[in-house]
PDB file of N, CA and C in Angstrom:
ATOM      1  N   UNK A   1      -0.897  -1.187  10.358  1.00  0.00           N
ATOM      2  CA  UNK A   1      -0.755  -0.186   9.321  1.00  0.00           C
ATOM      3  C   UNK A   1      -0.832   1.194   9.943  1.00  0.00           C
ATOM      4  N   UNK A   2      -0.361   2.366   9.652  1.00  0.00           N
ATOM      5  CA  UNK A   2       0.214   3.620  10.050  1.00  0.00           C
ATOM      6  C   UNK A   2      -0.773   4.113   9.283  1.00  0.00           C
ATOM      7  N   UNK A   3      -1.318   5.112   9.755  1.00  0.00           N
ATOM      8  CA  UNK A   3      -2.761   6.004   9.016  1.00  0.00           C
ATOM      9  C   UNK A   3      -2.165   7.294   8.665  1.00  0.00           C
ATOM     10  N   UNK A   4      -2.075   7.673   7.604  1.00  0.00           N
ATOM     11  CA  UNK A   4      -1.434   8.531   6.865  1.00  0.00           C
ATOM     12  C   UNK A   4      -2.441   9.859   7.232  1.00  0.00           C
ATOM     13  N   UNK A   5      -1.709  10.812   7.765  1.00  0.00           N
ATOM     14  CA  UNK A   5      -2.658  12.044   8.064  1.00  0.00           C
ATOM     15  C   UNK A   5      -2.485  13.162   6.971  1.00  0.00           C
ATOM     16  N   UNK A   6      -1.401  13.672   6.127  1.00  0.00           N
ATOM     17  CA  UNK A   6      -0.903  14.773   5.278  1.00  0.00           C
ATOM     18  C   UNK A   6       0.074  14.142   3.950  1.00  0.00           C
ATOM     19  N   UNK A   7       0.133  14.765   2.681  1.00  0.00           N
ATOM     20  CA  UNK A   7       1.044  14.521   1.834  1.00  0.00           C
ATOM     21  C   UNK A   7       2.307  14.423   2.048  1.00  0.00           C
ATOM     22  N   UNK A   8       2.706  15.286   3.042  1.00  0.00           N
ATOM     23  CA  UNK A   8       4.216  15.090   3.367  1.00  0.00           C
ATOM     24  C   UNK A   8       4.826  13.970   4.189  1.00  0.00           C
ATOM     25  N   UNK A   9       3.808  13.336   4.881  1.00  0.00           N
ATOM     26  CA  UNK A   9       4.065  12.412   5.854  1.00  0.00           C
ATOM     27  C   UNK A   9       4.341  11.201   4.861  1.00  0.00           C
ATOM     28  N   UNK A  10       3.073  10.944   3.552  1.00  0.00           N
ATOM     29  CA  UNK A  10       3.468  10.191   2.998  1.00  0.00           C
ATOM     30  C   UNK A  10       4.774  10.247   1.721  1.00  0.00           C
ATOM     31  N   UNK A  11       4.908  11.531   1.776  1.00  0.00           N
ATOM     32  CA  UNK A  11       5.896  11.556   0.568  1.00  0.00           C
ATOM     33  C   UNK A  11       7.455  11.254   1.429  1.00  0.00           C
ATOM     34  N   UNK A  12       7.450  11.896   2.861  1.00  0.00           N
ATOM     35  CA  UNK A  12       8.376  11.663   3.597  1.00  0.00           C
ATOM     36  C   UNK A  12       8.916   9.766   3.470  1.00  0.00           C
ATOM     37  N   UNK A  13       8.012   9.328   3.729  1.00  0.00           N
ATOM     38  CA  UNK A  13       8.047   7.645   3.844  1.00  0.00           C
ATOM     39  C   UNK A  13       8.637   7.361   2.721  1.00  0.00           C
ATOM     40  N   UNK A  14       7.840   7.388   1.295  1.00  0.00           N
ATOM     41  CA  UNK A  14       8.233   7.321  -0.023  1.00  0.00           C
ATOM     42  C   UNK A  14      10.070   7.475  -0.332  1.00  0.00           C
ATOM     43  N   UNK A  15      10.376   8.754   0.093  1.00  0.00           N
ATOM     44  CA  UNK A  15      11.659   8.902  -0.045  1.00  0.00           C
ATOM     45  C   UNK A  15      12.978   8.601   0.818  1.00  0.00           C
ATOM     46  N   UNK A  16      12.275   7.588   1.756  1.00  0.00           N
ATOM     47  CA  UNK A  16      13.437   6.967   2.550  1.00  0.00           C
ATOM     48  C   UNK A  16      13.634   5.939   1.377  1.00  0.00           C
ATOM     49  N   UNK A  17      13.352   5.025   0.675  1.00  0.00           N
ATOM     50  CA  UNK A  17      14.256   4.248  -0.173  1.00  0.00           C
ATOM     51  C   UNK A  17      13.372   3.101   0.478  1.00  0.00           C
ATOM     52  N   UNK A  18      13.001   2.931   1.267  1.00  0.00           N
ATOM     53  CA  UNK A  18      12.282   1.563   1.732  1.00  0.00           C
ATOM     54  C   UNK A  18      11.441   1.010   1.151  1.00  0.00           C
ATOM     55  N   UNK A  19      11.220  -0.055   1.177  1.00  0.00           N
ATOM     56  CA  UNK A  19       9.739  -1.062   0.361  1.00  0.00           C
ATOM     57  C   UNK A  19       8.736   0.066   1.383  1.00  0.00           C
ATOM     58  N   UNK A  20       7.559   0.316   0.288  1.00  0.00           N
ATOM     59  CA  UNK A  20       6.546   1.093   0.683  1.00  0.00           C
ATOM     60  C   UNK A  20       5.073   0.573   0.607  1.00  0.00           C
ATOM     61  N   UNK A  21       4.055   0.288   1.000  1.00  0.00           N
ATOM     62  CA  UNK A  21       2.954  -0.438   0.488  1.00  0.00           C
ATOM     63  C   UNK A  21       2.043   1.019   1.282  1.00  0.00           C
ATOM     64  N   UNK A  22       1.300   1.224   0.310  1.00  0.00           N
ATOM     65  CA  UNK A  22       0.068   2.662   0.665  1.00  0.00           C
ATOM     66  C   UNK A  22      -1.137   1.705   0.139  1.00  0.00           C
ATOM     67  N   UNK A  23      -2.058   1.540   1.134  1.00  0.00           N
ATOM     68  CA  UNK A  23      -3.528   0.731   1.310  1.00  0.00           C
ATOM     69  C   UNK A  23      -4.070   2.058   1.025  1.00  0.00           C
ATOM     70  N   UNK A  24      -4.784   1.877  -0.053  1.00  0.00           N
ATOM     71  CA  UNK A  24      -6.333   3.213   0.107  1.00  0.00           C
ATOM     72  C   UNK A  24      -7.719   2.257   0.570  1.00  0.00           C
ATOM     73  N   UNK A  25      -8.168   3.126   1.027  1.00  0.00           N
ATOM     74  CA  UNK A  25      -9.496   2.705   1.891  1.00  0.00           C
ATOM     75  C   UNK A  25     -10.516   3.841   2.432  1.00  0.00           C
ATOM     76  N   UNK A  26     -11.723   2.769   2.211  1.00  0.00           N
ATOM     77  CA  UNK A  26     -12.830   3.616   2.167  1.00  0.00           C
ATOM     78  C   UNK A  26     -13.757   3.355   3.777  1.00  0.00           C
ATOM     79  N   UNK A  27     -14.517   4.074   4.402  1.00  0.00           N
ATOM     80  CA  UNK A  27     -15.434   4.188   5.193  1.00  0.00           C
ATOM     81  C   UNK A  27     -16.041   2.965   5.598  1.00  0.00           C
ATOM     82  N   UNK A  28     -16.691   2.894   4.532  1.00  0.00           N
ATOM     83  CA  UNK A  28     -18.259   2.125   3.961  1.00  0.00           C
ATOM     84  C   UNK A  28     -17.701   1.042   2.590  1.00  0.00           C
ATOM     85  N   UNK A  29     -16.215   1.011   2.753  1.00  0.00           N
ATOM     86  CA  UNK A  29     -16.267  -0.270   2.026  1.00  0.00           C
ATOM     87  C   UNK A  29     -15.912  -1.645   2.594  1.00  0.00           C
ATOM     88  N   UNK A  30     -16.909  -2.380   2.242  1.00  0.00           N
ATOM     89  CA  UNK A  30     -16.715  -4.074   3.055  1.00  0.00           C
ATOM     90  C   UNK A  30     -15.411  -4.278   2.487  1.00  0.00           C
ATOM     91  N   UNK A  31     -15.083  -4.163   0.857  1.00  0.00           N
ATOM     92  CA  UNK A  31     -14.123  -5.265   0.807  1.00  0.00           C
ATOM     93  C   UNK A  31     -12.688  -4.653   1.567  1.00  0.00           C
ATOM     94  N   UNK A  32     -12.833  -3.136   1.508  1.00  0.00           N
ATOM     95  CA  UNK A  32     -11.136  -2.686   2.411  1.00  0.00           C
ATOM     96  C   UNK A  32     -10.691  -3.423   3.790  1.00  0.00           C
ATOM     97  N   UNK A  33     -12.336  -3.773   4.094  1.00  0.00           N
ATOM     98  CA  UNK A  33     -12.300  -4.380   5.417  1.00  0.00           C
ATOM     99  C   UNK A  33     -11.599  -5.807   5.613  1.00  0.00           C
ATOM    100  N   UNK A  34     -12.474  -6.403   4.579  1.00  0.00           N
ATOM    101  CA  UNK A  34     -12.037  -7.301   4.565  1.00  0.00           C
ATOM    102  C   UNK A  34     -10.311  -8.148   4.148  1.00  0.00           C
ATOM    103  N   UNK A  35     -10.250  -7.102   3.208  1.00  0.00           N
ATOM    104  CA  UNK A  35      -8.567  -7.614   2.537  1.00  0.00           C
ATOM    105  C   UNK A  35      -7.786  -6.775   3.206  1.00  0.00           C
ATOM    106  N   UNK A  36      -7.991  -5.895   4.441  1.00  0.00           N
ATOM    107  CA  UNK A  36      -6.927  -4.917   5.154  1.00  0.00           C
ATOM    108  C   UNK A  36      -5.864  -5.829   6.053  1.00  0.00           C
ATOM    109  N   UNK A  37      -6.629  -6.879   6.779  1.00  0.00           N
ATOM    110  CA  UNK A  37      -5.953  -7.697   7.765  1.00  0.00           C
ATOM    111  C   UNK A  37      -5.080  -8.902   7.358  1.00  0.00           C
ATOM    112  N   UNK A  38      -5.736  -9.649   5.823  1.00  0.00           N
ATOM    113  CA  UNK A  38      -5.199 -10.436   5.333  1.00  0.00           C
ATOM    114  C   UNK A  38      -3.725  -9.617   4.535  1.00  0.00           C
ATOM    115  N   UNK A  39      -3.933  -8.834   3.824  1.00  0.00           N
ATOM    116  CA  UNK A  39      -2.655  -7.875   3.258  1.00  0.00           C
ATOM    117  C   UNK A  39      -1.502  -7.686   4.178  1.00  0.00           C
ATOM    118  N   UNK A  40      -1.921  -6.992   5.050  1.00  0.00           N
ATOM    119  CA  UNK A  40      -1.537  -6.520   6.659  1.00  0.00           C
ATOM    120  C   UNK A  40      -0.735  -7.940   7.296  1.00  0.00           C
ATOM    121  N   UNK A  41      -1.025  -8.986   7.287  1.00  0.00           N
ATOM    122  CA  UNK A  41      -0.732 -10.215   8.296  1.00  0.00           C
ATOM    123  C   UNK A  41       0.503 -10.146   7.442  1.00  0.00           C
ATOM    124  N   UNK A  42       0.450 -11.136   6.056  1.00  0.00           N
ATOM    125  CA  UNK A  42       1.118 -11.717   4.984  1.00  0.00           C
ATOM    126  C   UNK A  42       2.522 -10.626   4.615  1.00  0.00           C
ATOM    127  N   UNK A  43       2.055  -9.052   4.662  1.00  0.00           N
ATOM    128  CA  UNK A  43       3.484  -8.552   3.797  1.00  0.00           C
ATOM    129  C   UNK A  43       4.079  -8.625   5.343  1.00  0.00           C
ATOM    130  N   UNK A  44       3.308  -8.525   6.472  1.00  0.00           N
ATOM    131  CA  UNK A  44       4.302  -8.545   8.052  1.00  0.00           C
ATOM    132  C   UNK A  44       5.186  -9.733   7.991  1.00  0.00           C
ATOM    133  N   UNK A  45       4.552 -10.536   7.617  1.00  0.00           N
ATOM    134  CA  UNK A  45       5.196 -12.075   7.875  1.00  0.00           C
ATOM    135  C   UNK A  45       6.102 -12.786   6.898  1.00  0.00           C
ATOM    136  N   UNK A  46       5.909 -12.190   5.714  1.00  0.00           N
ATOM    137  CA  UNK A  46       6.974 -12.482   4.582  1.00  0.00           C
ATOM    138  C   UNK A  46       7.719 -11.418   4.167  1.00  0.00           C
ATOM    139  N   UNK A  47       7.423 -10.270   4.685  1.00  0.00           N
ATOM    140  CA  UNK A  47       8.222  -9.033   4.350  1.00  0.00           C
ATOM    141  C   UNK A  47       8.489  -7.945   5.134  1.00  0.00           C
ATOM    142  N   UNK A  48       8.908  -8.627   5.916  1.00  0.00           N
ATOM    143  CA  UNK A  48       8.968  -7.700   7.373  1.00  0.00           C
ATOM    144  C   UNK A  48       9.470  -6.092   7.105  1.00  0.00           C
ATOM    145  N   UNK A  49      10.649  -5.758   6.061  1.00  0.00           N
ATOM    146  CA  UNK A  49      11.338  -4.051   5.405  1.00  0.00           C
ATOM    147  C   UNK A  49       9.930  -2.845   5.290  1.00  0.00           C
ATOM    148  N   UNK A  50       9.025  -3.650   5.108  1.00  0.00           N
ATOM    149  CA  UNK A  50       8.319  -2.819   3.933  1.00  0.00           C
ATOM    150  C   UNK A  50       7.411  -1.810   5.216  1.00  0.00           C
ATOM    151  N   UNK A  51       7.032  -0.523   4.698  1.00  0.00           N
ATOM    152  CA  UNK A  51       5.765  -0.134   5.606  1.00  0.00           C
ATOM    153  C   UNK A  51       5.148  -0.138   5.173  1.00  0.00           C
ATOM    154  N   UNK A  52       3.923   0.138   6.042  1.00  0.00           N
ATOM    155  CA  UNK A  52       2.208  -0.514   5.835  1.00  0.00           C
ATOM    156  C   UNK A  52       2.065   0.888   6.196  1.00  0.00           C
ATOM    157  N   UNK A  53       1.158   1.539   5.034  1.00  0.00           N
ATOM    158  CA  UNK A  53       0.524   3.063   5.289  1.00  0.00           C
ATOM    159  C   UNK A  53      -0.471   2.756   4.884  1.00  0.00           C
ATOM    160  N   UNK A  54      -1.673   3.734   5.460  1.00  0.00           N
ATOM    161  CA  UNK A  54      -3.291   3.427   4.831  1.00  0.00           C
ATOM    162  C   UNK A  54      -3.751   4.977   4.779  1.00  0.00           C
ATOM    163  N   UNK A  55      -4.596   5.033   3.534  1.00  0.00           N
ATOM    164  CA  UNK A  55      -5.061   6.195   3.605  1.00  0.00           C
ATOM    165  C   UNK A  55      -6.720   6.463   3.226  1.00  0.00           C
ATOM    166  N   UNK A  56      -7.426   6.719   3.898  1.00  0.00           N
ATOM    167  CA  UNK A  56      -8.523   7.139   4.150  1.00  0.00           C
ATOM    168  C   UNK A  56      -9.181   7.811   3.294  1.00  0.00           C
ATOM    169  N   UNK A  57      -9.307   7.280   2.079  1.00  0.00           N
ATOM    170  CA  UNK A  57      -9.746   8.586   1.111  1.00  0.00           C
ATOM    171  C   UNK A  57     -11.064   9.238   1.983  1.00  0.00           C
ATOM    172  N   UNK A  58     -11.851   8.733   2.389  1.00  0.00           N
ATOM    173  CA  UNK A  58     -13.154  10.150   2.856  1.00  0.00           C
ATOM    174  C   UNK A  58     -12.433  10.990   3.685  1.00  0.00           C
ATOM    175  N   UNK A  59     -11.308  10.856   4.326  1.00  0.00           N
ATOM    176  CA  UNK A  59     -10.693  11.731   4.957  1.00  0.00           C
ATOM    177  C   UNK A  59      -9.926  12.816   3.974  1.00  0.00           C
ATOM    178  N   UNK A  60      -8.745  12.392   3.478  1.00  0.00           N
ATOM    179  CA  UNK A  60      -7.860  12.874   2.345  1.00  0.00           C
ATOM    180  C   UNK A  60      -7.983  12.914   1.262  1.00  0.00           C
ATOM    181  N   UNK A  61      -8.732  13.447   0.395  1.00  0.00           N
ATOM    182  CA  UNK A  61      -8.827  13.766  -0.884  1.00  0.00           C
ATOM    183  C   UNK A  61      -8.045  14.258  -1.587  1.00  0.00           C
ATOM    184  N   UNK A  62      -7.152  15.062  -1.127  1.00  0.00           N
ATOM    185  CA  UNK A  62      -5.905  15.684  -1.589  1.00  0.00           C
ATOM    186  C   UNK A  62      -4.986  14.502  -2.222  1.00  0.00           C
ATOM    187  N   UNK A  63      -4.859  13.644  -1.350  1.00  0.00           N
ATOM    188  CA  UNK A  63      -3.507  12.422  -0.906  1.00  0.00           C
ATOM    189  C   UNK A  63      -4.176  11.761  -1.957  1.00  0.00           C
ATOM    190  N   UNK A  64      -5.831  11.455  -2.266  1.00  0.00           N
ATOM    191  CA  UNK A  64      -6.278  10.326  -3.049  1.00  0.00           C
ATOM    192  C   UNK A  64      -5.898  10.715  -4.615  1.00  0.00           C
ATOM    193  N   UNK A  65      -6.356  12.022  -4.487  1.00  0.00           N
ATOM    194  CA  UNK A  65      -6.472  12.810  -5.854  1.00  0.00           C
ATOM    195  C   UNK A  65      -5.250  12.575  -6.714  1.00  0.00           C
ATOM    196  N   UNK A  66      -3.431  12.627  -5.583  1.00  0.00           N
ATOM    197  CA  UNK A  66      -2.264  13.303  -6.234  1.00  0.00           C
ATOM    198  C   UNK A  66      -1.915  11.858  -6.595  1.00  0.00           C
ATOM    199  N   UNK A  67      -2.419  10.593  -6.229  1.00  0.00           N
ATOM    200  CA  UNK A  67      -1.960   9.304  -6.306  1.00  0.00           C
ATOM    201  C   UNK A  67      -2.864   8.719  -7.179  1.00  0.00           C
ATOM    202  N   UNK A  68      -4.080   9.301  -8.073  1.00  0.00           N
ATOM    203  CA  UNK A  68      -4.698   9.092  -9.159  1.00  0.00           C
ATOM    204  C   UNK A  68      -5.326   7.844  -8.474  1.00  0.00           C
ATOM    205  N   UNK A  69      -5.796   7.654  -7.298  1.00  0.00           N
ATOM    206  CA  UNK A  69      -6.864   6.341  -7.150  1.00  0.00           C
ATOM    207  C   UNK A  69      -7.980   6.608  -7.240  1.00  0.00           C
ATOM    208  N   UNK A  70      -8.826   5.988  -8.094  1.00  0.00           N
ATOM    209  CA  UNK A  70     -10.359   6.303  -8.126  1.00  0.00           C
ATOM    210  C   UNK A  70     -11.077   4.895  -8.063  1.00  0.00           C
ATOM    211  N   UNK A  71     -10.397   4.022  -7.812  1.00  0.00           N
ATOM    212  CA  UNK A  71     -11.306   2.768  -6.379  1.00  0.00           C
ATOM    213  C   UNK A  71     -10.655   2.811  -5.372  1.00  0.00           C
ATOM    214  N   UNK A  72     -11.347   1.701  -4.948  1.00  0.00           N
ATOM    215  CA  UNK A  72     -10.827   1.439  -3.612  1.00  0.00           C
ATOM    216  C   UNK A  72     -11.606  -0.183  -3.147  1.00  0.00           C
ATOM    217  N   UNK A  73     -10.724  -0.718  -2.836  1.00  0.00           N
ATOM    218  CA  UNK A  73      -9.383  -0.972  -2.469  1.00  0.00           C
ATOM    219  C   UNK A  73      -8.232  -0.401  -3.599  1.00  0.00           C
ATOM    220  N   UNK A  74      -7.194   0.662  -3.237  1.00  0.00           N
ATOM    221  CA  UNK A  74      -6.592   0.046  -4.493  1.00  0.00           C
ATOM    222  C   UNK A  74      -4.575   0.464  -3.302  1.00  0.00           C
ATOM    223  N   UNK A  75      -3.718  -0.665  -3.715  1.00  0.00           N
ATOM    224  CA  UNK A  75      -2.699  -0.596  -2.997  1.00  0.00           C
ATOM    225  C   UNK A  75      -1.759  -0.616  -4.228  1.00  0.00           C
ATOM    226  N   UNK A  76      -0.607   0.255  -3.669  1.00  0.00           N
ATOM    227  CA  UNK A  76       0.545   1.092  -4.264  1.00  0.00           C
ATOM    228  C   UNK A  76       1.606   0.803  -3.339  1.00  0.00           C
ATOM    229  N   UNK A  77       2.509  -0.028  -4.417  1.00  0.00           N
ATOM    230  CA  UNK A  77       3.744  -0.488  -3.915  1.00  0.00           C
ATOM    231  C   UNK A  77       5.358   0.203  -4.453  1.00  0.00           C
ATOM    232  N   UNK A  78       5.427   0.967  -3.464  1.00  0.00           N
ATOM    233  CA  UNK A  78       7.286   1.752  -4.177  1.00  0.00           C
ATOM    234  C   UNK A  78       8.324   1.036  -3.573  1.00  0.00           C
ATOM    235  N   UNK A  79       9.598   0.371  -4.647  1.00  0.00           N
ATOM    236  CA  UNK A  79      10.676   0.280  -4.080  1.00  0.00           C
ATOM    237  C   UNK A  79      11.557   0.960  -4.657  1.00  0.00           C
ATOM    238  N   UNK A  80      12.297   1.138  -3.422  1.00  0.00           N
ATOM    239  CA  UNK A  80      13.949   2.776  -4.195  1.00  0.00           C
ATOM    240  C   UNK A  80      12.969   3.974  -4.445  1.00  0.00           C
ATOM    241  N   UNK A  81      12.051   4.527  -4.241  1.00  0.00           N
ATOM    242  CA  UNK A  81      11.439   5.727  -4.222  1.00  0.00           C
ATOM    243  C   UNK A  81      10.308   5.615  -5.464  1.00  0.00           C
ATOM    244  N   UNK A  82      10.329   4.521  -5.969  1.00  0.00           N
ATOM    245  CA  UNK A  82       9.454   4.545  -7.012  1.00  0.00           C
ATOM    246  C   UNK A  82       8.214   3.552  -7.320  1.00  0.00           C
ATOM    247  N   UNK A  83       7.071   4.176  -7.879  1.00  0.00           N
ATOM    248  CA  UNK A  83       6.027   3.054  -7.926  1.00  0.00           C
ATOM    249  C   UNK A  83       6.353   2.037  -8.653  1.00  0.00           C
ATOM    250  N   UNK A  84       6.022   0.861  -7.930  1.00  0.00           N
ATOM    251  CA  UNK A  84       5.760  -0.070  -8.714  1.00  0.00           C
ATOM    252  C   UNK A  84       5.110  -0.998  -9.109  1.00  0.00           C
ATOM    253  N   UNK A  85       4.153  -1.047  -8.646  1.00  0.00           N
ATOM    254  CA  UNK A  85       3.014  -1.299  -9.228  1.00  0.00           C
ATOM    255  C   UNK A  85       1.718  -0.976  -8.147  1.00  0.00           C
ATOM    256  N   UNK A  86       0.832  -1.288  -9.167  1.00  0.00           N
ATOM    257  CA  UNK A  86      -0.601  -0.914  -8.044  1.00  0.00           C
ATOM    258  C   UNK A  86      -1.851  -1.825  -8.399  1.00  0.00           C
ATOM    259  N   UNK A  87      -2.402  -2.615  -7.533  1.00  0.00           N
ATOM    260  CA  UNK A  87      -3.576  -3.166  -7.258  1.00  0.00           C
ATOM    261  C   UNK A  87      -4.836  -2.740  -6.766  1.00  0.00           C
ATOM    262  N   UNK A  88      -5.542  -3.022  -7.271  1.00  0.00           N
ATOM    263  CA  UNK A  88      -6.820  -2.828  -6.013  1.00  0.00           C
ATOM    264  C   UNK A  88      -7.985  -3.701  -6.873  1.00  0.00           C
ATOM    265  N   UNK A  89      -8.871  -3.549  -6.156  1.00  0.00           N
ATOM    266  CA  UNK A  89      -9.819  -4.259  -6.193  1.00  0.00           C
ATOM    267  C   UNK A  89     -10.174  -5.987  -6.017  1.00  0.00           C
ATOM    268  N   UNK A  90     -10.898  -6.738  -7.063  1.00  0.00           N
ATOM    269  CA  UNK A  90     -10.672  -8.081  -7.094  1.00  0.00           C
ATOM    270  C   UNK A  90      -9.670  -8.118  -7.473  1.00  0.00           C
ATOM    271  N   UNK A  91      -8.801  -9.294  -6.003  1.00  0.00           N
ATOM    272  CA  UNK A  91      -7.511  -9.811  -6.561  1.00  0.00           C
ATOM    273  C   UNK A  91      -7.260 -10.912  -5.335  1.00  0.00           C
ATOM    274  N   UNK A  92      -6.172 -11.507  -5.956  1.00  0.00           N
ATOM    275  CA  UNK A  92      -6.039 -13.082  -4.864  1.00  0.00           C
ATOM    276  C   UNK A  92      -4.714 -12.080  -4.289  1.00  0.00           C
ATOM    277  N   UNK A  93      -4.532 -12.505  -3.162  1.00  0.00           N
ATOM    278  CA  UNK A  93      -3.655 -12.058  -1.700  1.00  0.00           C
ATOM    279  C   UNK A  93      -2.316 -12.928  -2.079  1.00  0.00           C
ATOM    280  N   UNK A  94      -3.071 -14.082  -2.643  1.00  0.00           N
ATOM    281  CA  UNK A  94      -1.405 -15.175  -2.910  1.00  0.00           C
ATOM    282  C   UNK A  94      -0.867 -14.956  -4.050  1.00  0.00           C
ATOM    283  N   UNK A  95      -1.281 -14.371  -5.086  1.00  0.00           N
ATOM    284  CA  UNK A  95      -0.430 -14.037  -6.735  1.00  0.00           C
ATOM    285  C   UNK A  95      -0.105 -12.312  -5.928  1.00  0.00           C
ATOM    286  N   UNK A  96      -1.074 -11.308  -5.253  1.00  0.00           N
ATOM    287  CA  UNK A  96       0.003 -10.151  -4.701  1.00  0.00           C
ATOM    288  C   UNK A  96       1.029 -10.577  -4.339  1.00  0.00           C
ATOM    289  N   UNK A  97       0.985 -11.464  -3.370  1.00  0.00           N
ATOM    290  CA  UNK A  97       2.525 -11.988  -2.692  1.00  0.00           C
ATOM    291  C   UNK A  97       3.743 -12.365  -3.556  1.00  0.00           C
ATOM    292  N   UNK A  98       3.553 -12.978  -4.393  1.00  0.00           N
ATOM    293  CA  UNK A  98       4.260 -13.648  -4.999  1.00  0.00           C
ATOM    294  C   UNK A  98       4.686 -12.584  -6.168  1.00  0.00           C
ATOM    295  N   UNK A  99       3.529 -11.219  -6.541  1.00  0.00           N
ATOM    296  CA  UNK A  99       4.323 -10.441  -7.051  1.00  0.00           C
ATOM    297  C   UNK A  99       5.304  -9.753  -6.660  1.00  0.00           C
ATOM    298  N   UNK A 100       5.341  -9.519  -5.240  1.00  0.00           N
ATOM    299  CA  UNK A 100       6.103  -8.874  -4.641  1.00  0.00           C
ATOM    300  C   UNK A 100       7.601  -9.635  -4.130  1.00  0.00           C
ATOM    301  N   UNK A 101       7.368 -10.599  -4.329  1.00  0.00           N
ATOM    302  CA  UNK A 101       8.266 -11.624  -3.811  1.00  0.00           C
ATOM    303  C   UNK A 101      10.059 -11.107  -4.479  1.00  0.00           C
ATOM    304  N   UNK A 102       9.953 -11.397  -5.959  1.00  0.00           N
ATOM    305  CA  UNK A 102      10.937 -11.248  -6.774  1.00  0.00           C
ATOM    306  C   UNK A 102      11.857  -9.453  -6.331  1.00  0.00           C
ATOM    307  N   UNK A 103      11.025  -8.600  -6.568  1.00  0.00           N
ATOM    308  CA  UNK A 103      11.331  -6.937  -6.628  1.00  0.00           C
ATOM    309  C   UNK A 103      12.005  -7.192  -5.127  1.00  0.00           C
ATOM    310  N   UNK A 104      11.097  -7.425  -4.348  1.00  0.00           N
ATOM    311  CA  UNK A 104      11.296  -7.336  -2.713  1.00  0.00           C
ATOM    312  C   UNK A 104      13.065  -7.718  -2.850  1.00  0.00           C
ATOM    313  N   UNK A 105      13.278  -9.252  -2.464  1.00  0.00           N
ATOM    314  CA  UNK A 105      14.529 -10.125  -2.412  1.00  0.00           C
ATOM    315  C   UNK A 105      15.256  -9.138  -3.009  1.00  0.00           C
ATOM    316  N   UNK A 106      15.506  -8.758  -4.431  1.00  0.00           N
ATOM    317  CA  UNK A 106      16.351  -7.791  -5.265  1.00  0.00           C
ATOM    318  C   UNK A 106      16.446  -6.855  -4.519  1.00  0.00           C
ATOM    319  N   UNK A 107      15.662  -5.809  -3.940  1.00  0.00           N
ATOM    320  CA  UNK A 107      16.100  -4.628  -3.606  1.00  0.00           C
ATOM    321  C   UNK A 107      16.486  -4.441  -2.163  1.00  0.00           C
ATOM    322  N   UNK A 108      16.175  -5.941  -1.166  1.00  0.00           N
ATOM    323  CA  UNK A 108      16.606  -5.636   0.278  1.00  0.00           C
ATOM    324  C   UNK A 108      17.960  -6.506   0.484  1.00  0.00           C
ATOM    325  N   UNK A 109      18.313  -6.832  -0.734  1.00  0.00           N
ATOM    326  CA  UNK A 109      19.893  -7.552  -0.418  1.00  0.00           C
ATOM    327  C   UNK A 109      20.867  -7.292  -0.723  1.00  0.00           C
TER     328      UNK A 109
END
């Protein structure tokens, strides 16, 4: 995953048109830790288009603020420049996948 340093870097990404996945993540949180690598493995391996950005809210507050996340874990998925949906917290890794499954196929073929 690519560590997002400024708004423009991520808005830059956003507007290439590509499958987008933005991980927010915290310091001092176990579970980012924990669901970063499993997220990370799975969209590599079944969805190779997409990028993997992470953003640091204790770092970026700006970036957290303009993307309205107030947990964390919470992940934001754009395809064609637009959100489409967003997760975080408790959630199974295999119903994410499988949400992504359908949108994905449609928009990279």
């Amino acid at each position: 995953m690519k560590k997002i340093q400024n708004l423009q870097q991520l808005q830059s990404s956003i507007n290439t048109g590509n499958p987008v996945l933005i991980y927010f993540s915290g310091e001092n949180c176990s579970v980012c830790k924990v669901l970063k690598p499993k997220i990370e493995d799975e969209i590599s391996k079944n969805f190779p288009l997409f990028d993997l950005l992470e953003v640091e809210t204790d770092l970026h507050k700006e970036i957290t603020s303009h993307f309205t996340v107030f947990s964390i874990p919470t992940m934001l998925v754009f395809f064609d420049k637009k959100e489409f949906f967003r997760r975080g917290r408790n959630m199974s890794v295999s119903m994410f996948m499988e949400e992504i499954k359908r949108p994905y196929n449609l928009m990279t073929k």
